[in-house]
C-alpha atoms as a PDB file:
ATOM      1  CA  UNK A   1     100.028  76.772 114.457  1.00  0.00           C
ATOM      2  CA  UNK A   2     102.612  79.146 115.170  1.00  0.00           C
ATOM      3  CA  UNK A   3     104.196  76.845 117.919  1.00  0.00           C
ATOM      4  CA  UNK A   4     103.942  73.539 116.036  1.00  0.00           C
ATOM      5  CA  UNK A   5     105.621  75.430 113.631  1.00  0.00           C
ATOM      6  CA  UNK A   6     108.426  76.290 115.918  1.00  0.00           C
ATOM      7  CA  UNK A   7     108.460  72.540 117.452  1.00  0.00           C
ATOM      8  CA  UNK A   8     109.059  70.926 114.636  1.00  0.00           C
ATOM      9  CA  UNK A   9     111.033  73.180 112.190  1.00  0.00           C
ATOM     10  CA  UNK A  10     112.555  75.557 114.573  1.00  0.00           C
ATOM     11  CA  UNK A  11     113.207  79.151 114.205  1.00  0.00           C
ATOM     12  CA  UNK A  12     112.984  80.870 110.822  1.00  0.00           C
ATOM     13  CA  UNK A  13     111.679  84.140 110.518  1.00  0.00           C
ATOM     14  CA  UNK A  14     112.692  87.251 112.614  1.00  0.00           C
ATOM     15  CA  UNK A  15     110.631  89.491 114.580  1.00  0.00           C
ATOM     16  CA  UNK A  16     111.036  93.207 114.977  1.00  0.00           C
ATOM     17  CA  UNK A  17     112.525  95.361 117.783  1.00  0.00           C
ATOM     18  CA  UNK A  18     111.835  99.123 117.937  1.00  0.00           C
ATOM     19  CA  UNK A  19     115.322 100.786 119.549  1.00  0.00           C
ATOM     20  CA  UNK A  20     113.859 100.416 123.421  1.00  0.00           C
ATOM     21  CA  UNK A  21     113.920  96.396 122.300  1.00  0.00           C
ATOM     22  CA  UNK A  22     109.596  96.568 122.364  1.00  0.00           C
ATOM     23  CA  UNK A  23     108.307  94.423 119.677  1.00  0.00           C
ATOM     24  CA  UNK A  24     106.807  95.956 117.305  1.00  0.00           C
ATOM     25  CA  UNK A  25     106.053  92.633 115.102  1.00  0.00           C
ATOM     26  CA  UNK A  26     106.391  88.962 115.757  1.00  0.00           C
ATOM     27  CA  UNK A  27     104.488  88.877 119.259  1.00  0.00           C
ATOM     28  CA  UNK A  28     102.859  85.726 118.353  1.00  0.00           C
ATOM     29  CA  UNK A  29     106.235  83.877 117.555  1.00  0.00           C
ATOM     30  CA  UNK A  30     107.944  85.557 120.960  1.00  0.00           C
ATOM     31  CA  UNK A  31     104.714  84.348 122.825  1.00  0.00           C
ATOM     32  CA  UNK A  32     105.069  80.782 121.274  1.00  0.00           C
ATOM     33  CA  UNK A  33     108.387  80.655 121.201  1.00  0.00           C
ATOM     34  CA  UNK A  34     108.404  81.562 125.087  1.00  0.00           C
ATOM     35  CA  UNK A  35     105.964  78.519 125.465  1.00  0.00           C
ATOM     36  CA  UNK A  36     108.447  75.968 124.313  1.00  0.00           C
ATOM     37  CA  UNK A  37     111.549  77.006 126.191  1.00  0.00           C
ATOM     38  CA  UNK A  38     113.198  78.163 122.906  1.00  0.00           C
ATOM     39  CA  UNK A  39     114.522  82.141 124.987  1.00  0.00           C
ATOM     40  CA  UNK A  40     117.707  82.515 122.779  1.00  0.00           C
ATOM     41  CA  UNK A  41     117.700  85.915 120.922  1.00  0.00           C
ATOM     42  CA  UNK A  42     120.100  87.303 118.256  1.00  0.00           C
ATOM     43  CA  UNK A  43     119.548  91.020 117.730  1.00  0.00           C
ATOM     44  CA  UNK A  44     120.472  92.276 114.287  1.00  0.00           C
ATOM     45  CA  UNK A  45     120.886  96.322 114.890  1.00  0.00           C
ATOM     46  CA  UNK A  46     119.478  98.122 111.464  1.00  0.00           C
ATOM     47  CA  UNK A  47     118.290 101.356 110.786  1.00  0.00           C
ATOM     48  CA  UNK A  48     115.765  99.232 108.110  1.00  0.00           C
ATOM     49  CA  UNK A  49     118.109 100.417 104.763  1.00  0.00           C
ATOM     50  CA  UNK A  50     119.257  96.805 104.608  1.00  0.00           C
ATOM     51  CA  UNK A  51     117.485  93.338 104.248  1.00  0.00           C
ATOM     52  CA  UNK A  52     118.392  91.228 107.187  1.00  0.00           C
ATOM     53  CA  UNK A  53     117.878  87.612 106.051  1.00  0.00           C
ATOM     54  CA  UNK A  54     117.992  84.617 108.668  1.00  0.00           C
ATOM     55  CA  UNK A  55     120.130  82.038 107.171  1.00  0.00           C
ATOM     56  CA  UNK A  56     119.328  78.398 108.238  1.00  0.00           C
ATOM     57  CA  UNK A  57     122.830  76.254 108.082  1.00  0.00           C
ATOM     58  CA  UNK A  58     120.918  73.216 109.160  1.00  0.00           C
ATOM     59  CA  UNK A  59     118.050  72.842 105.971  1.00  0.00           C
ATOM     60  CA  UNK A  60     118.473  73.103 102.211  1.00  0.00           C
ATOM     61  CA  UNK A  61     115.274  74.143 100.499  1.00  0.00           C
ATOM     62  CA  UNK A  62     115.374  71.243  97.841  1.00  0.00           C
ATOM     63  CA  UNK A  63     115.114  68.768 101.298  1.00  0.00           C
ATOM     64  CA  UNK A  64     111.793  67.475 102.588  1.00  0.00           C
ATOM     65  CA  UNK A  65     112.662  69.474 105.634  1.00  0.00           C
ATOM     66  CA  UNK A  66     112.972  73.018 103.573  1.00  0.00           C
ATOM     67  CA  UNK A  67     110.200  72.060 101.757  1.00  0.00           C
ATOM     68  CA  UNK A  68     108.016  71.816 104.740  1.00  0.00           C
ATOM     69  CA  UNK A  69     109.824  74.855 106.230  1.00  0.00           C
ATOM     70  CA  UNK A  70     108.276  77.117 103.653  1.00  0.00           C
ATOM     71  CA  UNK A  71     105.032  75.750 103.611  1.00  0.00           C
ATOM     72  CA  UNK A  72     104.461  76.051 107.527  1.00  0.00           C
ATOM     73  CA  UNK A  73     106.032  79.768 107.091  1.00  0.00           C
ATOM     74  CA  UNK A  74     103.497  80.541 104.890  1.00  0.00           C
ATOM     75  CA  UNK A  75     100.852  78.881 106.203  1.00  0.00           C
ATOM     76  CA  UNK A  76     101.557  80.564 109.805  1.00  0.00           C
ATOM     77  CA  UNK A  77     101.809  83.805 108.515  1.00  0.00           C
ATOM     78  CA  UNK A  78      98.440  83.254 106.932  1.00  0.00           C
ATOM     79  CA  UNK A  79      96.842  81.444 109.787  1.00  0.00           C
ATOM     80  CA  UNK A  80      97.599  83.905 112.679  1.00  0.00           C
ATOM     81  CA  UNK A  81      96.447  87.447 112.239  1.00  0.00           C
ATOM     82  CA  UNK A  82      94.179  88.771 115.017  1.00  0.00           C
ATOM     83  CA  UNK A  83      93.501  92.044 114.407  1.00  0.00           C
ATOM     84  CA  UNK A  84      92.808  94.274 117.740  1.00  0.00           C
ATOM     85  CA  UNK A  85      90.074  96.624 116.737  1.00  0.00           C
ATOM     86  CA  UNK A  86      90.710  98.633 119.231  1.00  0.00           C
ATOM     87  CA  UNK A  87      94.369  99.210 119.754  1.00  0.00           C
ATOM     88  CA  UNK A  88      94.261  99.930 115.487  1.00  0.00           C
ATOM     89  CA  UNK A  89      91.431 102.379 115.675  1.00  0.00           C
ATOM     90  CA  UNK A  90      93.163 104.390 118.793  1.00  0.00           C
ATOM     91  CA  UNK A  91      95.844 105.140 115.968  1.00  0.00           C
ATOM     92  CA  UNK A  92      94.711 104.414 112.486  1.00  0.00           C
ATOM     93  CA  UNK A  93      91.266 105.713 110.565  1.00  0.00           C
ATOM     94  CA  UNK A  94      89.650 102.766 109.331  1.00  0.00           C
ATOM     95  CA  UNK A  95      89.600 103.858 105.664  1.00  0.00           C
ATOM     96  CA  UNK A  96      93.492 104.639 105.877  1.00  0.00           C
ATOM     97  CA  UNK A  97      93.449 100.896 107.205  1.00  0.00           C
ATOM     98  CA  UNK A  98      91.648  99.376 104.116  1.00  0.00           C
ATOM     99  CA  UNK A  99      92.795 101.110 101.437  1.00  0.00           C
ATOM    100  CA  UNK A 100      96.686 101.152 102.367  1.00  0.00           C
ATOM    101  CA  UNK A 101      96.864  97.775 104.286  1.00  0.00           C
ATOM    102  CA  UNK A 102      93.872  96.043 103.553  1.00  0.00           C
ATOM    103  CA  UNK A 103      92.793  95.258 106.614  1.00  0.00           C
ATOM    104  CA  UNK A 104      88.906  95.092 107.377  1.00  0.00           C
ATOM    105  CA  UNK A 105      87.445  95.822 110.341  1.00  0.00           C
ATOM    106  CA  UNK A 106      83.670  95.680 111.511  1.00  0.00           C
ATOM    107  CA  UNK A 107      81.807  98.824 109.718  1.00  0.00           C
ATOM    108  CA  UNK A 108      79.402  99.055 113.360  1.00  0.00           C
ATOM    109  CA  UNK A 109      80.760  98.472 116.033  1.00  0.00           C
ATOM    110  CA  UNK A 110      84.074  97.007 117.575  1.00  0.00           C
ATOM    111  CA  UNK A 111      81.792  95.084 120.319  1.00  0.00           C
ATOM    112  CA  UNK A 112      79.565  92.996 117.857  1.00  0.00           C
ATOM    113  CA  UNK A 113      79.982  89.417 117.969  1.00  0.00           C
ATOM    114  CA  UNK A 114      80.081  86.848 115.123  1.00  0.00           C
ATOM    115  CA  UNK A 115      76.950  85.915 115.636  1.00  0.00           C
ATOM    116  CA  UNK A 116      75.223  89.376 115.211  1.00  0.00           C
ATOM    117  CA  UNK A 117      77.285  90.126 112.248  1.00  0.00           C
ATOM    118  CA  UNK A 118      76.559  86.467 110.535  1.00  0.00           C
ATOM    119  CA  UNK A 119      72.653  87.222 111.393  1.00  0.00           C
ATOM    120  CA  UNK A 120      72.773  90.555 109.939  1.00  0.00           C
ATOM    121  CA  UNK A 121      74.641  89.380 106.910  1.00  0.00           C
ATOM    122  CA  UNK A 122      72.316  85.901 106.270  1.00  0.00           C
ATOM    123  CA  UNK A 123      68.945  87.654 106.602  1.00  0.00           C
ATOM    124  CA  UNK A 124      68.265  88.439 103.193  1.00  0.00           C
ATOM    125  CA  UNK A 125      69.917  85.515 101.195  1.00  0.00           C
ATOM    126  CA  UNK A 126      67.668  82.409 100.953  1.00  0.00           C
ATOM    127  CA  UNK A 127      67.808  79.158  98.890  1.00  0.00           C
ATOM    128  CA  UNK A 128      67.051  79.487  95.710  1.00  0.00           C
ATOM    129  CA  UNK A 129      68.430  83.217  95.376  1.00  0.00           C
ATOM    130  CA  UNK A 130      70.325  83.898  92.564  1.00  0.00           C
ATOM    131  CA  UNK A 131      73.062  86.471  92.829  1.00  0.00           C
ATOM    132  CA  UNK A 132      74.850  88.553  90.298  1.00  0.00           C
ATOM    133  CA  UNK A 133      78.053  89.806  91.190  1.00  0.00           C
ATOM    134  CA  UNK A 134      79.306  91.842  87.786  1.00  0.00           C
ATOM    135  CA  UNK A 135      79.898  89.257  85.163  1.00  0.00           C
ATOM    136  CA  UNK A 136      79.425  86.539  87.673  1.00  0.00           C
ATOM    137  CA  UNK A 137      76.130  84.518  89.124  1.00  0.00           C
ATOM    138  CA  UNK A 138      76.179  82.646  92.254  1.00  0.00           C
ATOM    139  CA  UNK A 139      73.272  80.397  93.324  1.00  0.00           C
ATOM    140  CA  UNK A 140      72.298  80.059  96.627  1.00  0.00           C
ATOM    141  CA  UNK A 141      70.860  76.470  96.922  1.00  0.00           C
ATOM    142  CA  UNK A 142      71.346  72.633  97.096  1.00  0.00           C
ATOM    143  CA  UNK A 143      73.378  71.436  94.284  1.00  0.00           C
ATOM    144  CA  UNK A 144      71.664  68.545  93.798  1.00  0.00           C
ATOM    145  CA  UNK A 145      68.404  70.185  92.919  1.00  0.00           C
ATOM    146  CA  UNK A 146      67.972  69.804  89.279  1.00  0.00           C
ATOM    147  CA  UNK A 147      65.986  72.805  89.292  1.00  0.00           C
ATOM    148  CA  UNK A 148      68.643  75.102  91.097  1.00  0.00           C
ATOM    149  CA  UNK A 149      71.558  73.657  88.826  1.00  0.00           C
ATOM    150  CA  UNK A 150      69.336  74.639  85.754  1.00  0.00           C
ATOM    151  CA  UNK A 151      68.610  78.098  87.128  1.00  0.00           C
ATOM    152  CA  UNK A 152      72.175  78.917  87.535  1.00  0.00           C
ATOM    153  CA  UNK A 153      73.591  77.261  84.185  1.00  0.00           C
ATOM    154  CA  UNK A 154      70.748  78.175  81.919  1.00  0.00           C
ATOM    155  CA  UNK A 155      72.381  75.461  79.314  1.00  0.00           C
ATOM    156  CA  UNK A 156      76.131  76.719  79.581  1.00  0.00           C
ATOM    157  CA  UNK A 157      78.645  74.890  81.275  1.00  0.00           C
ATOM    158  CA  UNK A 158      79.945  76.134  85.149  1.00  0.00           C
ATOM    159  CA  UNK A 159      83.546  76.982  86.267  1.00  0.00           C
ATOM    160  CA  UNK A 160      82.919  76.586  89.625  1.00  0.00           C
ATOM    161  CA  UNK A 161      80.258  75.739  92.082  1.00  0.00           C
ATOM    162  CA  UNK A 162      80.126  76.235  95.628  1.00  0.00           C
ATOM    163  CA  UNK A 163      77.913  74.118  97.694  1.00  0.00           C
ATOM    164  CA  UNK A 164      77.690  76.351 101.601  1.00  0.00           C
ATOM    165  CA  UNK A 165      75.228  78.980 102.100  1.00  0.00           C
ATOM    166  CA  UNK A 166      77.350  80.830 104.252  1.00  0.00           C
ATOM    167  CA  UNK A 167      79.759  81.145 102.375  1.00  0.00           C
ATOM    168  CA  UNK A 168      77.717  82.542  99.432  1.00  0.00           C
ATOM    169  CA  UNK A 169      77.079  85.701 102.101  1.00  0.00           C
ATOM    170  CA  UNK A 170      81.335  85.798 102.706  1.00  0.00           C
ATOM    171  CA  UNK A 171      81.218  85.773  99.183  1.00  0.00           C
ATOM    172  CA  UNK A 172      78.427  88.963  98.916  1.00  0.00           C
ATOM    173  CA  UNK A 173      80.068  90.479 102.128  1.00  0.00           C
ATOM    174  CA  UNK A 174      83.769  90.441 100.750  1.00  0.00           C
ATOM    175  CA  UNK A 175      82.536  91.525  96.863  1.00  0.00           C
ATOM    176  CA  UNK A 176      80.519  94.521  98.347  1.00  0.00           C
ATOM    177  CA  UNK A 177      84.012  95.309 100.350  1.00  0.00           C
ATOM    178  CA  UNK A 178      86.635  95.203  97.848  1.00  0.00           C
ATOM    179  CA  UNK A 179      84.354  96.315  95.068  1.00  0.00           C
ATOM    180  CA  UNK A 180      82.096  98.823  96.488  1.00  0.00           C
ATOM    181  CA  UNK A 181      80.719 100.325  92.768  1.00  0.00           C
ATOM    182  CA  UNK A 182      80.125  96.637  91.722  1.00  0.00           C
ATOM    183  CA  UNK A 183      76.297  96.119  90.544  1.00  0.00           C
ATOM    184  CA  UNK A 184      74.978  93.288  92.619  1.00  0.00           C
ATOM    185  CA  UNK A 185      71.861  91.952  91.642  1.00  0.00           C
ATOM    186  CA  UNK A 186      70.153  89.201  93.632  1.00  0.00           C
ATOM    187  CA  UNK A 187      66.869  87.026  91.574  1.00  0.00           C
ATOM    188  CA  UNK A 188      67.607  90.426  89.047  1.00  0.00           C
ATOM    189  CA  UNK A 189      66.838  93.129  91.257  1.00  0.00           C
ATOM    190  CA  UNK A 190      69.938  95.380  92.430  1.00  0.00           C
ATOM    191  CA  UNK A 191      70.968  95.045  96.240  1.00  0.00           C
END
């Protein structure tokens, strides 16, 4: 994403240099950058006390082309983190990394595969399970089974409905992250 980025709306965000000129952020862009030809590099010298903004004297925002600009901006910074497990855990305890960055990494080990985690994660959620997450039920079923729409709604009306079983556990998985004290119950019976 990075480089289609690049191809078609050029250079807009910086990268960082520490004072040896190592990067210390923006690898991806100086890899994809380096992939297209585009080698040119400004350094801006800072000691960090000062914003250093890239000004773009070829887009407006209000265009079509700064429009798109900021969405593919966005949507690469989004997009393209790959997080090295083991380069951050050489430096970094893995609480200090999810409390102050936010960053998860996998609570066993830094070998497991998706696979193993996805198994682990799926082998207690079936169809037809209904989950409580606080204030919040989630139904893990076909949506077009009367019966598991009327086990969910008991009579009220829904504000959202997800129809993937997987992504009910991301949903469990992520909950049970962010809000560890949170009383999850699953067909009423706390998990």
């Amino acid at each position: 994403m990075i480089e289609k980025s690049l191809r078609n709306n050029g250079a807009a965000r910086s990268i960082v240099l520490d004072k040896n000129n190592r990067i210390i952020a923006g690898n991806k862009t100086i890899e994809n950058a380096a992939s297209i030809g585009m080698e040119d590099v400004i350094i801006v010298e800072t000691k960090g006390d000062k914003i250093v903004a890239v000004k773009r004297t070829d887009i407006d925002l209000n265009s079509e082309e700064g429009r798109r600009l900021a969405l593919a901006d966005n949507a690469t910074s989004k997009a393209n983190i790959e997080w090295d497990s083991d380069t951050l855990l050489a430096d970094w305890d893995k609480e200090e990394l999810k409390q102050e960055y936010g960053i998860f990494l996998n609570e066993d080990s830094l070998e497991d595969n998706q696979e193993d985690k996805e198994e682990n994660i799926n082998k207690d959620i079936i169809d037809g399970d209904l989950i409580q997450l606080g204030d919040h039920l989630l139904l893990c079923g076909e949506y077009e089974v009367q019966e598991n729409v009327d086990k969910l709604l008991e009579g009220k009306d829904q504000n959202i409905m997800i129809t993937n079983r997987k992504y009910c556990n991301d949903i469990i998985q992520n909950i049970r992250l962010l809000h560890p004290d949170m009383e999850i119950k699953k067909n009423g019976k706390k998990i």
